[in-house]
Protein backbone atom coordinates (compact mmCIF):
# COMPACT_ATOMS: atom_id res chain seq x y z
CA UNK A 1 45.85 -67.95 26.15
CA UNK A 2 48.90 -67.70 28.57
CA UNK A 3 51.95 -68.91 26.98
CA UNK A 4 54.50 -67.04 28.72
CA UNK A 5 57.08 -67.79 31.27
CA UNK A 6 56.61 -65.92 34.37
CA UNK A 7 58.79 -63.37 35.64
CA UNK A 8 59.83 -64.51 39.06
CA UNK A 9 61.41 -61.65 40.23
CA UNK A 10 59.03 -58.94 39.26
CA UNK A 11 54.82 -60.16 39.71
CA UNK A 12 52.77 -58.53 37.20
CA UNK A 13 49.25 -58.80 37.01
CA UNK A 14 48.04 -61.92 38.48
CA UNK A 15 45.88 -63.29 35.69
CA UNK A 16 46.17 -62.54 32.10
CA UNK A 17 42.61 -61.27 30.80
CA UNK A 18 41.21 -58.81 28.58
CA UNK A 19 42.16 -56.05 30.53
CA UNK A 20 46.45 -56.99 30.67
CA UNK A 21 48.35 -54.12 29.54
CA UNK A 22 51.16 -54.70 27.42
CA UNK A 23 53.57 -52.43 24.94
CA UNK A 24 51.71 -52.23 21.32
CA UNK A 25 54.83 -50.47 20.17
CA UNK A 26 54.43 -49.52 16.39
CA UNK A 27 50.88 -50.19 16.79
CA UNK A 28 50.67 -46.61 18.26
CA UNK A 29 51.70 -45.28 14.95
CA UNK A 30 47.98 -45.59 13.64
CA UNK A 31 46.72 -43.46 16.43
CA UNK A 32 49.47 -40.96 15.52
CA UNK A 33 47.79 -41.09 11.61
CA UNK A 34 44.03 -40.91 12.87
CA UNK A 35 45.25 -37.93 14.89
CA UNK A 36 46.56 -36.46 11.83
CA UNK A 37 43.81 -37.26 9.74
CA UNK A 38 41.29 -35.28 12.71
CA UNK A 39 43.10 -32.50 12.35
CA UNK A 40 43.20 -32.46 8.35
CA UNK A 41 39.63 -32.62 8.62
CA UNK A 42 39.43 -30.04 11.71
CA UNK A 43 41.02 -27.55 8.99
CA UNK A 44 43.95 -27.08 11.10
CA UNK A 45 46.51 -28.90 8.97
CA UNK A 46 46.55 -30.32 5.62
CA UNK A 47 48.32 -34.36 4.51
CA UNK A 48 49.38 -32.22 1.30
CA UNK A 49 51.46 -29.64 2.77
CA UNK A 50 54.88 -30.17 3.72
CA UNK A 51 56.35 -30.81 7.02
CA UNK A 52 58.14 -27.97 7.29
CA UNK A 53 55.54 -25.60 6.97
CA UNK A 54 54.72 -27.00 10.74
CA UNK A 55 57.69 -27.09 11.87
CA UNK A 56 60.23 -24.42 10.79
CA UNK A 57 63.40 -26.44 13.02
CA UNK A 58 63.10 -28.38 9.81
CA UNK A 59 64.64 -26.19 6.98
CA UNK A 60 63.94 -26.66 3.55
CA UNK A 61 66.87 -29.35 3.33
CA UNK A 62 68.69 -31.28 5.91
CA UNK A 63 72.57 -30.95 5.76
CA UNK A 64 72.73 -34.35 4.56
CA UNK A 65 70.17 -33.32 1.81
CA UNK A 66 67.01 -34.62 3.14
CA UNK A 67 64.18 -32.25 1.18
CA UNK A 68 61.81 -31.33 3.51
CA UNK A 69 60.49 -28.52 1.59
CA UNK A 70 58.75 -31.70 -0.42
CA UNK A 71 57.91 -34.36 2.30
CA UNK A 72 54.37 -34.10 2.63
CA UNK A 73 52.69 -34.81 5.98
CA UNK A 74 50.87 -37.67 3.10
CA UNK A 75 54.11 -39.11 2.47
CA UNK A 76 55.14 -39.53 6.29
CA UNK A 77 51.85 -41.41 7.01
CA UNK A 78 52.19 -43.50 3.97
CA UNK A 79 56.09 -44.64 4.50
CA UNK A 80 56.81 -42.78 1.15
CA UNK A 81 58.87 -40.14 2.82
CA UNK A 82 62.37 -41.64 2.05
CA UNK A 83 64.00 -40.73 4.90
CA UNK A 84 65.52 -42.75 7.80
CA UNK A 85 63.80 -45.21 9.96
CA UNK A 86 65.97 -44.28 13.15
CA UNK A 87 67.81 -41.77 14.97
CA UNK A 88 67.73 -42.84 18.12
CA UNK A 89 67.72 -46.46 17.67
CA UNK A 90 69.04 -49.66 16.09
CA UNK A 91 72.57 -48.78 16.26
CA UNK A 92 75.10 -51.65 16.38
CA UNK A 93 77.43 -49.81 18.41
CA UNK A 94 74.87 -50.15 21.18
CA UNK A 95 74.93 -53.93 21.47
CA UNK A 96 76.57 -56.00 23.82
CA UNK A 97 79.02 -57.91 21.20
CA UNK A 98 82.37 -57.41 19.90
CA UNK A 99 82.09 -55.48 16.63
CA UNK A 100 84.79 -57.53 15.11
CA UNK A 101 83.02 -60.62 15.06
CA UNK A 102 81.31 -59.14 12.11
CA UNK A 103 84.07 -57.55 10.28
CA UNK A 104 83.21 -53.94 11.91
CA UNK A 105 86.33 -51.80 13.03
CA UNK A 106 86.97 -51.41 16.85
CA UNK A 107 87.04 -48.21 18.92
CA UNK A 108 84.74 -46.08 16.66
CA UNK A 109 83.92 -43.13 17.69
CA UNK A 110 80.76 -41.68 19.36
CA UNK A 111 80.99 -37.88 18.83
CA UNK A 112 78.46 -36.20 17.32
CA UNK A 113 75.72 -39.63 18.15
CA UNK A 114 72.79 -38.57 20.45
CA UNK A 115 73.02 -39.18 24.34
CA UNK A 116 69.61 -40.75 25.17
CA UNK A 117 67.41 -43.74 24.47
CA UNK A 118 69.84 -46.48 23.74
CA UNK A 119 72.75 -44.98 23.93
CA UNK A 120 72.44 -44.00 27.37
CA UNK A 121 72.90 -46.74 30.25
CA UNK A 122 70.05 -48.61 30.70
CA UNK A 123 67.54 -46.63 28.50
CA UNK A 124 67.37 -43.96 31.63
CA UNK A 125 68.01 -41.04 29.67
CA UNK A 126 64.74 -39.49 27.61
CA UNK A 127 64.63 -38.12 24.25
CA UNK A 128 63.10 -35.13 23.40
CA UNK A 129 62.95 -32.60 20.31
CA UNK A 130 65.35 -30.51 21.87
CA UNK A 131 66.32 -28.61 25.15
CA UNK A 132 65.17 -30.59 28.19
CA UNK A 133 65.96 -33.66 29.15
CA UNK A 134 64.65 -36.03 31.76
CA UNK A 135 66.31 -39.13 33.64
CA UNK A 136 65.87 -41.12 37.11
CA UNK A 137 67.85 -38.54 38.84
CA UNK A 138 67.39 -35.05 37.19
CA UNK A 139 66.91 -32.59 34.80
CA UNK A 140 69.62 -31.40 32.65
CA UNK A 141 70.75 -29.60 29.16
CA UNK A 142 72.04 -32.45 26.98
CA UNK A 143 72.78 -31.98 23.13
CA UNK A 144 69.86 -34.36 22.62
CA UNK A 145 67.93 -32.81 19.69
CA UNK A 146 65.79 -34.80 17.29
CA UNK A 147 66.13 -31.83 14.83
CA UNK A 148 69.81 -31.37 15.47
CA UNK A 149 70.33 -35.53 14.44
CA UNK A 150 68.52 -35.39 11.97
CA UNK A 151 70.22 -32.31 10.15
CA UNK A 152 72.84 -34.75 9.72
CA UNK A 153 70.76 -37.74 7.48
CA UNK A 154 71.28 -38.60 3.97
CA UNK A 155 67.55 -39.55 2.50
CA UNK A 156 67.13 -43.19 1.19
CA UNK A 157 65.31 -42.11 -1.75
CA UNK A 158 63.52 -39.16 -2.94
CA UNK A 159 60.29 -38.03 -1.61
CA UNK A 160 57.40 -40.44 -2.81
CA UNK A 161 59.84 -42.82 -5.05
CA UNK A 162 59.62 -46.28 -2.89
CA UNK A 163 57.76 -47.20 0.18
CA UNK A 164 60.70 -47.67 3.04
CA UNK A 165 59.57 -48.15 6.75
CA UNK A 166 60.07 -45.12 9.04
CA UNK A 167 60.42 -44.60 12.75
CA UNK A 168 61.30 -41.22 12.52
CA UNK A 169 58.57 -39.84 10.54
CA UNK A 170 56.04 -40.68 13.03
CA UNK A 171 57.92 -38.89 15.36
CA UNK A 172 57.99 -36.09 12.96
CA UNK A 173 53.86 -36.42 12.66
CA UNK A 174 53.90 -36.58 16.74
CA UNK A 175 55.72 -32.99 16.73
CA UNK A 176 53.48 -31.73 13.90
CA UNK A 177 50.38 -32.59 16.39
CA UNK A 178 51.92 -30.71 19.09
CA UNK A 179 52.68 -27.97 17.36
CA UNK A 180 49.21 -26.72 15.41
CA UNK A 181 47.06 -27.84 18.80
CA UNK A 182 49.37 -26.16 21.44
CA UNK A 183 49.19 -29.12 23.29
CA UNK A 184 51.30 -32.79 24.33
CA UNK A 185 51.29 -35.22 21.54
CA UNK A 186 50.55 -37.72 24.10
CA UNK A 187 47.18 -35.10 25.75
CA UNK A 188 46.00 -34.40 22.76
CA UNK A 189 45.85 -38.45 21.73
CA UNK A 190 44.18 -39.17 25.21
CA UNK A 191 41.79 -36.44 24.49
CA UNK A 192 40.29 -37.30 20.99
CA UNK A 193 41.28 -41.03 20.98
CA UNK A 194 41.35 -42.72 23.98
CA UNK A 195 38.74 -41.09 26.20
CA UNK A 196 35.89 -40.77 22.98
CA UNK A 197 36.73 -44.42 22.20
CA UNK A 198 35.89 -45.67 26.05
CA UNK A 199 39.88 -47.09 25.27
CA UNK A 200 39.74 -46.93 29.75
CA UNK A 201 43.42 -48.60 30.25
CA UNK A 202 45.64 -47.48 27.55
CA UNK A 203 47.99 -44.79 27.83
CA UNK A 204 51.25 -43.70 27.43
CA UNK A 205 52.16 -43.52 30.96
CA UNK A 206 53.70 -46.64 32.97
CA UNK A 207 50.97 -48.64 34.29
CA UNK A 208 51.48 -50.40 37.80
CA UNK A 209 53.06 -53.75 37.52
CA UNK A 210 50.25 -55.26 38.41
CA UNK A 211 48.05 -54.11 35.75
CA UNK A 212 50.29 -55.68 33.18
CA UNK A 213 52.26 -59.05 31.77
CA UNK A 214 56.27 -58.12 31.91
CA UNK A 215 58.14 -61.37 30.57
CA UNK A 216 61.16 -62.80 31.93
CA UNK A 217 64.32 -61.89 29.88
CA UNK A 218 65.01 -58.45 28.21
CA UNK A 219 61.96 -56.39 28.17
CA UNK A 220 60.62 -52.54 27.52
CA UNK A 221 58.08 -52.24 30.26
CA UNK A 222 59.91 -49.63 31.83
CA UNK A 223 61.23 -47.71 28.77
CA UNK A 224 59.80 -44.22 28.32
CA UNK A 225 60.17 -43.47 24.73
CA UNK A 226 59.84 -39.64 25.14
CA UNK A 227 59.60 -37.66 21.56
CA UNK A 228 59.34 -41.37 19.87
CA UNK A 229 56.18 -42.41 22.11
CA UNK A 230 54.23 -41.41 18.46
CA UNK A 231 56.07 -44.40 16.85
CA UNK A 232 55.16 -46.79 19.61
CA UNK A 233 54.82 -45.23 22.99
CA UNK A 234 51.46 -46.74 23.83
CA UNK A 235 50.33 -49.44 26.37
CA UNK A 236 47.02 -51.03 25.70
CA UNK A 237 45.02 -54.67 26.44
CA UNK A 238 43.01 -56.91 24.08
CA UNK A 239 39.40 -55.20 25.11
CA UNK A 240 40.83 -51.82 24.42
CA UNK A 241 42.20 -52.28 20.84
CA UNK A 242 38.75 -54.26 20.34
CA UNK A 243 37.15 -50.85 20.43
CA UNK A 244 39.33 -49.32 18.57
CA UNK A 245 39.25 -52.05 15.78
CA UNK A 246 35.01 -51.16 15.81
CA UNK A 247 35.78 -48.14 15.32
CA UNK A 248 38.00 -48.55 12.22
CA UNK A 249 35.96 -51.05 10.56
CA UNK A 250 33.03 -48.54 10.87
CA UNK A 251 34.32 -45.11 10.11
CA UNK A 252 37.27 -46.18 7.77
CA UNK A 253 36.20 -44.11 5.04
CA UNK A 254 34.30 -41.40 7.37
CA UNK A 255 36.72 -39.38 8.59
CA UNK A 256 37.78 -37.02 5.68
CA UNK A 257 36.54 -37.10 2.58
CA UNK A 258 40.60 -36.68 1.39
CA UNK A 259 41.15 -40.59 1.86
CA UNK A 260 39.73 -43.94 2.02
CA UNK A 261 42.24 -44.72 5.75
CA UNK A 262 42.62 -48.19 4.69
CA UNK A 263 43.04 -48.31 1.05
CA UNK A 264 46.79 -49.48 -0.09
CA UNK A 265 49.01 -46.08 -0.79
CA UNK A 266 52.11 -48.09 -2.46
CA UNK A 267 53.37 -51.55 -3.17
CA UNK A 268 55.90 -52.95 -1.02
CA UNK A 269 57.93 -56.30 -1.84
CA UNK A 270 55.74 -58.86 -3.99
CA UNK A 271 52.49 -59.29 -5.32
CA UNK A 272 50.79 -60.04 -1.89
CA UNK A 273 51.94 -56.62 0.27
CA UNK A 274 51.24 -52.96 0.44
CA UNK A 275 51.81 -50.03 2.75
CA UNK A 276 49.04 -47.93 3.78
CA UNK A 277 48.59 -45.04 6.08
CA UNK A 278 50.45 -46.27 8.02
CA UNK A 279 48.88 -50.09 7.27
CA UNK A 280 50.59 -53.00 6.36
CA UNK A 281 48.30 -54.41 4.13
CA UNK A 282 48.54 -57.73 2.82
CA UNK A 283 46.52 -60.46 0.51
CA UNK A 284 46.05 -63.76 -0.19
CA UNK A 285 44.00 -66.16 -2.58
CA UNK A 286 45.26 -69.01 -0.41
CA UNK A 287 43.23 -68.57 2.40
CA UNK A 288 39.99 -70.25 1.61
CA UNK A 289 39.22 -73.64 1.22
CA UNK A 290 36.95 -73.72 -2.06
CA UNK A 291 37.83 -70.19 -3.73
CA UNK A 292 40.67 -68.49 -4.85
CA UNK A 293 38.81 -65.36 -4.15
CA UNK A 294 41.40 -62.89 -2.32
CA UNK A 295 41.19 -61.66 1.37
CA UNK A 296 42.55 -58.55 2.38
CA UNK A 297 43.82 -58.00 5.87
CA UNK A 298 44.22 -54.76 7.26
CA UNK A 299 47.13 -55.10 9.27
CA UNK A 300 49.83 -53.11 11.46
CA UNK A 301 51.95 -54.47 13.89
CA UNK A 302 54.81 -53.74 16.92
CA UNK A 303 57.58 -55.01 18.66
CA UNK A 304 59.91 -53.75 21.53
CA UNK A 305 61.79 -55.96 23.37
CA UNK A 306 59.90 -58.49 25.08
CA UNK A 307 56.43 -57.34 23.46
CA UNK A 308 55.28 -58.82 19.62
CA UNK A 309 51.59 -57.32 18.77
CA UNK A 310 49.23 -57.22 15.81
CA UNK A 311 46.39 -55.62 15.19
CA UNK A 312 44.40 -55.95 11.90
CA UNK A 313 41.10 -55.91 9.84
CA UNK A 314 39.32 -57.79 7.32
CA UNK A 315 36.62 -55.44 5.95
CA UNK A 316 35.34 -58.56 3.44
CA UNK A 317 33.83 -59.82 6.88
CA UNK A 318 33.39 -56.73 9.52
CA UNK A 319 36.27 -58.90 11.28
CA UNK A 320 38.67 -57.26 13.84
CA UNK A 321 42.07 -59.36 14.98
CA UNK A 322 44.39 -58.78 18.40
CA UNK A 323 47.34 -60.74 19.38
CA UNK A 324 49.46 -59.61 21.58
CA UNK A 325 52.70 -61.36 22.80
CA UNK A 326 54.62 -60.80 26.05
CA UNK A 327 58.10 -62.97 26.24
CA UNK A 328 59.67 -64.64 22.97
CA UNK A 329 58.47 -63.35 19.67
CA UNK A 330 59.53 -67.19 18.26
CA UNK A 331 55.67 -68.22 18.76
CA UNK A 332 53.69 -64.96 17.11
CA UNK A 333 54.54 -66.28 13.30
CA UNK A 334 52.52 -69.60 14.56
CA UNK A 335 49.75 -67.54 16.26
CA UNK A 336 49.53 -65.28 13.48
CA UNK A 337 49.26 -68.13 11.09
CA UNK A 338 46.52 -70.07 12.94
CA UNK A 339 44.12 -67.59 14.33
CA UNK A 340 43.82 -65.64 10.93
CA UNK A 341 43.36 -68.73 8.85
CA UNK A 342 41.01 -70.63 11.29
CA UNK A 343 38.95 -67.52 12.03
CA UNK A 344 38.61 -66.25 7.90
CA UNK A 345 37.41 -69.74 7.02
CA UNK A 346 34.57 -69.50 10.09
CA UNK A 347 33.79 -66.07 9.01
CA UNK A 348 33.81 -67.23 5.16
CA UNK A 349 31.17 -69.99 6.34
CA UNK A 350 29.14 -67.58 8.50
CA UNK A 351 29.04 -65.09 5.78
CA UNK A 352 27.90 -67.46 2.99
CA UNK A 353 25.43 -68.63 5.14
CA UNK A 354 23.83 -64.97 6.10
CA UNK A 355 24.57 -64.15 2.13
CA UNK A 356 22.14 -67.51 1.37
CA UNK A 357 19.74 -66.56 4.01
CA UNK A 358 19.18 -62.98 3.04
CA UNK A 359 19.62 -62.99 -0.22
CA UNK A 360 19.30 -66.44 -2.27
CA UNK A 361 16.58 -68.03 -3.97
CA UNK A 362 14.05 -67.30 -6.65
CA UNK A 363 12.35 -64.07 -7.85
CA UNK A 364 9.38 -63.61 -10.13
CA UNK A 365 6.85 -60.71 -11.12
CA UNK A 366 3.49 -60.91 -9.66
CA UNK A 367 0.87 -61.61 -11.72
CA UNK A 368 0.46 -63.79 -15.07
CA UNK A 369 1.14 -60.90 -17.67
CA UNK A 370 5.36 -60.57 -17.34
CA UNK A 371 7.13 -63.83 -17.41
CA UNK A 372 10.19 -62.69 -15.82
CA UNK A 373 12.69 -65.13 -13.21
CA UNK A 374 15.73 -64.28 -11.57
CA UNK A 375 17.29 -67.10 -9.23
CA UNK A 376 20.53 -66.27 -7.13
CA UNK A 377 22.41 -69.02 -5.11
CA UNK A 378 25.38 -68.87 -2.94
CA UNK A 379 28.34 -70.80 -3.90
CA UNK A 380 32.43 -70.12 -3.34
CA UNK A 381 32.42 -67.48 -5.66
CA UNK A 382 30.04 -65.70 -3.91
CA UNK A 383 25.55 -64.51 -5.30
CA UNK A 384 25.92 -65.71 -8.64
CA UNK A 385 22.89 -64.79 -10.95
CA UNK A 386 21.97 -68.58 -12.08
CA UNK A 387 19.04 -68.01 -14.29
CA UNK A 388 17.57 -64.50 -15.47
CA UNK A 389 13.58 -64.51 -17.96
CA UNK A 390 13.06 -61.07 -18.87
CA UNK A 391 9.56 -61.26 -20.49
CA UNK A 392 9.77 -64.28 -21.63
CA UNK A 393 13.57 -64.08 -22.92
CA UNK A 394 16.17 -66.46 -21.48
CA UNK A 395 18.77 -63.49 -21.17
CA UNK A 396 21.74 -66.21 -21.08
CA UNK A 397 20.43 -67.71 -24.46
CA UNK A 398 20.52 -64.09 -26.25
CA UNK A 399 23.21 -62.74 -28.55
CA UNK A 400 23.79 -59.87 -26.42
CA UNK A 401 24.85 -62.41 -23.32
CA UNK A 402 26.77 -64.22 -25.58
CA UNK A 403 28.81 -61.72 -27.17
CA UNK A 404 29.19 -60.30 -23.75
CA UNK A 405 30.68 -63.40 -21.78
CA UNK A 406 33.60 -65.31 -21.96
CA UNK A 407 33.95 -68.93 -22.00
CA UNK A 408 32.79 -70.27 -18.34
CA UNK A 409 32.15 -66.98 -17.25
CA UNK A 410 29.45 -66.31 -14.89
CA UNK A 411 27.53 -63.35 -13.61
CA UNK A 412 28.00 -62.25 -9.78
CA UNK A 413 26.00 -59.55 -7.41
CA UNK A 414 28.28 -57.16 -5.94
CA UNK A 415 26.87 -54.98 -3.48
CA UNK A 416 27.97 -51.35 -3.47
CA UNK A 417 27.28 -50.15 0.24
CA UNK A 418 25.17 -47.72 -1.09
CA UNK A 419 21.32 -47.13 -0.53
CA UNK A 420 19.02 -45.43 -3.05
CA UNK A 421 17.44 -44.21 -0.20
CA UNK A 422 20.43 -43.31 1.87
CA UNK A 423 18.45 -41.20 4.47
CA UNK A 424 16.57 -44.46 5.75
CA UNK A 425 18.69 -47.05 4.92
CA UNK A 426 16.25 -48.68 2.19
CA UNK A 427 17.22 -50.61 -1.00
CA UNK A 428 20.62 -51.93 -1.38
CA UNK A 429 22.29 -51.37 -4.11
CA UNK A 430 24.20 -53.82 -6.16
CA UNK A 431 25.98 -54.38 -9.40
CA UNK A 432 25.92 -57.52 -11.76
CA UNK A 433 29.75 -58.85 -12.61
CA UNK A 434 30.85 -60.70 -15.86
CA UNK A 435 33.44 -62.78 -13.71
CA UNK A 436 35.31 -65.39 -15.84
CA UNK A 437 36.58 -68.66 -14.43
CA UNK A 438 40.05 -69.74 -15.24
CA UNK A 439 41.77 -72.72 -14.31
CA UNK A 440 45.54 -71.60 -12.14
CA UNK A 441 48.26 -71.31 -14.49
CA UNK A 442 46.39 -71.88 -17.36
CA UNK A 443 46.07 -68.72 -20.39
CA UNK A 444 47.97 -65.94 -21.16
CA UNK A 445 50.68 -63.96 -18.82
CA UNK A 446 48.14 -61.07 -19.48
CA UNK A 447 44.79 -62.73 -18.24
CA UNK A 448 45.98 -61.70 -15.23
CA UNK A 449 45.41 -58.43 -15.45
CA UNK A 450 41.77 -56.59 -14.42
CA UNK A 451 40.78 -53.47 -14.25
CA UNK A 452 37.46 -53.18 -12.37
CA UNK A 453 34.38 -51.39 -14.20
CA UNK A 454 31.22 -51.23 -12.05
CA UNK A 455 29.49 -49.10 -14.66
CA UNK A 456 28.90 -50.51 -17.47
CA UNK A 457 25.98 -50.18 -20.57
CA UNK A 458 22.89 -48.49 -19.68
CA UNK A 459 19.25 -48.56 -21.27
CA UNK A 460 17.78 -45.18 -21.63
CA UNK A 461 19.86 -43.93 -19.05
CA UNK A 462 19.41 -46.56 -16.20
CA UNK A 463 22.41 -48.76 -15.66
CA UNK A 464 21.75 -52.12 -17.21
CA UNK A 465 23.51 -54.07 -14.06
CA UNK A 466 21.79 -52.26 -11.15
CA UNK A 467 19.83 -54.33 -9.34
CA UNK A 468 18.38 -53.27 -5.92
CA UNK A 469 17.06 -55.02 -2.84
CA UNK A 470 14.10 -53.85 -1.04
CA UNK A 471 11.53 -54.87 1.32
CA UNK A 472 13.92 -56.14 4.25
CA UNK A 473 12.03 -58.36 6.67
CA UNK A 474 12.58 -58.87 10.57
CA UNK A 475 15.13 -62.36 10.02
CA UNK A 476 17.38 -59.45 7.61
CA UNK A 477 16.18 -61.12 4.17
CA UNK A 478 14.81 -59.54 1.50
CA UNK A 479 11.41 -59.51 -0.47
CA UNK A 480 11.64 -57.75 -3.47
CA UNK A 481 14.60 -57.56 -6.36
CA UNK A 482 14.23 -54.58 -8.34
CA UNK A 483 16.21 -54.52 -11.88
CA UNK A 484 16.36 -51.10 -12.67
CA UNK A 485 17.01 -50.85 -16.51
CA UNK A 486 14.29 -53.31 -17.00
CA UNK A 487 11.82 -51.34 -15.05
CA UNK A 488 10.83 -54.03 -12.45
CA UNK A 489 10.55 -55.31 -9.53
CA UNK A 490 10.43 -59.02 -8.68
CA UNK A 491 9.44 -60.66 -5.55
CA UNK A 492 10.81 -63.42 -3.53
CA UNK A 493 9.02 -66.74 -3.87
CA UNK A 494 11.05 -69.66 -3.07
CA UNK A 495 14.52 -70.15 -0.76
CA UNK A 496 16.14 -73.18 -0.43
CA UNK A 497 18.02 -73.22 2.96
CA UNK A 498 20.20 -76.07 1.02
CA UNK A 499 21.30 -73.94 -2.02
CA UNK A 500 23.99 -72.54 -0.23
CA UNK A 501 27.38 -74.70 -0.02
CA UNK A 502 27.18 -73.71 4.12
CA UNK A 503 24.46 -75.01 5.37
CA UNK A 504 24.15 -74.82 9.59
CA UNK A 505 23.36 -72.29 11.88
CA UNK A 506 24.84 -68.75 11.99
CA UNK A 507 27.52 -69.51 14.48
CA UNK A 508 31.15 -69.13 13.92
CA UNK A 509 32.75 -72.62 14.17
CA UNK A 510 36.35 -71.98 15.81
């Protein structure tokens, strides 16, 4: 979708497709963290250690009493460093308004402030760690030293205290890169991003014109963001960050065994939002039609001026999410709103409809001698266990159950990702849940908290919950349901293709 108003005086690429390049801006700082994380797992650095141990321009404190000597490379992936989001950006004194409109004094001075990025003319002067500097017209000494300005910070808060959004200490990670690989930040990315991913267009150089969409008005096609291109240096187009998205989805908790790369690190501002490394993570139980069940979206987005992008994930559904904006960021809120809603509820309909078909239906033991039943539907909540004989014994009629579960509780299959036999891919494994339904707003403050316990009794030693899938036929269903503590294995007799609450073919309805 094209949206944009042309820019008349400068053509860009003729027709906006898969391929358009535009700035991702702090998009690039989750390359910068799966860079990291490579080299944590290469052995040549470690998240725990401190920054400073890389980079000895550092100090063990700042002059304005940032601790380095405890900012782990952890914390500056996670926004938990507590230092400063700029140095080189987002001050006032750069904007084109009088300062007393808004109560600021006149005629401050600008000793001691750096001399590139925005406070040169027109962007034209490049910042880099330290010593060389590059413009239009050529190369010169200029007192523009990242570790110089930032001797002078004050932290926000101390290391690890509050989540805080940071610039700078992606730029910090960028430096750490180039410094235990002897090579560009930007090469190194290229190298063991880019090129293994098949990621063809993006880079960090400036494309032609006509390979991307420049908007009319104030725009950042043109800016080189030197020693900040690790905060959000990158150009890249919708098929590009597609790959990339498969890849995250699929190796998320593959890379090192020291983190999960998507799990939430620390709470930001609500119930609904977390930080990551570096993701934005955020969830909702207002997203689905028929459930309160809560989605998680994996999510980190950019902006520069001109340029509004978001990239995100929803593990729940294997479901990968690009917008990218060129021109006025007004619209992206709307986009946002109706692409993720419209295309969860699809995938929540596609899902309970391959969950039905492979799953759902009616299991008994073969033969006369064991009169055992298990039948599993599909419904909002998710496989729910609707009726369970164990020899004979209606298990939801038995003390035991009853003691067990709560008042319009129910039990749900929750699949573990896990194989007992891992080498070929054979027999899922799953865990019943006691899940209790509760009306909204109604019970106690505290019913609201949940602790998750996968593992519960066992029965001479087998867990009591585990049940496992086997026998997986050509259409993906499954034959046989073995129930491990009770020492059998049912098989698949009936399915009702109109159990499930989604009926319809396996299509996602946009």
């Amino acid at each position: 979708m094209n949206t944009r108003e042309r820019n008349a005086s400068r053509p860009d690429i003729p027709q906006v497709n898969g391929d358009a390049l535009y700035r991702i801006a702090s998009i690039t700082k989750t390359f910068t963290v799966l860079g990291i994380l490579y080299q944590h797992a290469a052995g040549n650095l470690s998240l725990d250690e401190t920054a400073n141990m890389y980079l000895k321009e550092l100090g063990d404190k700042s002059d304005g009493g940032i601790p380095w000597k405890d900012i782990t490379l952890r914390s500056l992936a996670s926004q938990l460093s507590g230092i400063p989001r700029e140095w080189a950006q987002g001050d006032i004194i750069n904007q084109h308004f009088d300062p007393t409109d808004v109560g600021l004094p006149p005629d401050v001075s600008r000793e001691g402030l750096p001399a590139c990025d925005e406070y040169s003319p027109n962007y034209e002067t490049i910042c880099t760690a330290k010593g060389s500097v590059s413009n239009s017209s050529r190369v010169t000494q200029l007192c523009v030293d990242l570790f110089k300005q930032i001797k002078k910070f004050r932290p926000l808060f101390a290391p690890n205290q509050a989540s805080t959004y940071s610039n700078l200490a992606y730029e910090i990670l960028g430096l750490v890169i180039w410094r235990v690989r002897n090579q560009t930040y930007e090469s190194y990315i290229n190298d063991a991003i880019f090129s293994p991913l098949n990621m063809f267009t993006t880079t960090f150089s400036l494309p032609p014109d006509s390979a991307g969409v420049i908007p009319a008005g104030d725009q950042f096609w043109d800016v080189n963001e030197g020693v900040q291109n690790p905060t959000g240096g990158i150009y890249s187009s919708s098929k590009d960050l597609s790959k990339y998205l498969r890849y995250v989805l699929t190796h998320f908790n593959a890379i090192t065994p020291a983190i999960n790369w998507i799990h939430p690190v620390s709470p930001s501002r609500g119930l609904n939002s977390f930080y990551g490394m570096p993701w934005e993570i955020f969830q909702t139980d207002r997203i689905l039609k028929n459930s309160k069940r809560t989605v998680r979206f994996i999510t980190k987005s950019g902006g520069l001026p001109g340029y509004t992008s978001i990239i995100m994930t929803v593990p729940e559904y294997d479901m990968g999410i690009t917008i990218l904006v060129a021109g006025p960021s007004e619209i992206f809120s709307a986009l946002r709103e109706i692409v993720t809603v419209t295309m969860t509820q699809a995938a929540e309909k596609l899902a309970s409809r391959q969950l039905d078909k492979r799953y759902a239906g009616t299991y008994r033991a073969a033969g006369s001698k064991l009169n055992s039943t298990v039948t599993l539907k599909v419904n909002h909540h998710g496989l729910v266990l609707t009726n369970w004989i164990s020899n004979g014994t209606d298990l939801y009629q038995t003390s035991l159950y009853k003691a067990m579960m709560p008042p319009r509780s129910f039990l749900q299959l929750v699949p573990t990702l896990l194989y007992r036999n891992e080498t070929k891919s054979e027999g899922e494994e799953w865990r019943a849940m006691i899940v209790e339904g509760r009306d909204e707003g109604v019970g106690a403050i505290w019913d609201d908290f949940c602790i998750e316990d996968y593992d519960t009794s066992s029965y001479a030693g087998i867990p009591f919950n585990e049940a496992v899938f086997w026998d997986k036929r050509d259409d993906g269903s499954f034959g046989t349901l073995e129930l491990s503590a009770f020492r059998v294995n049912l098989t698949r007799v009936d399915h009702d293709q109109g159990e499930s609450e989604h009926g319809g073919q396996e299509t996602m309805e946009l």
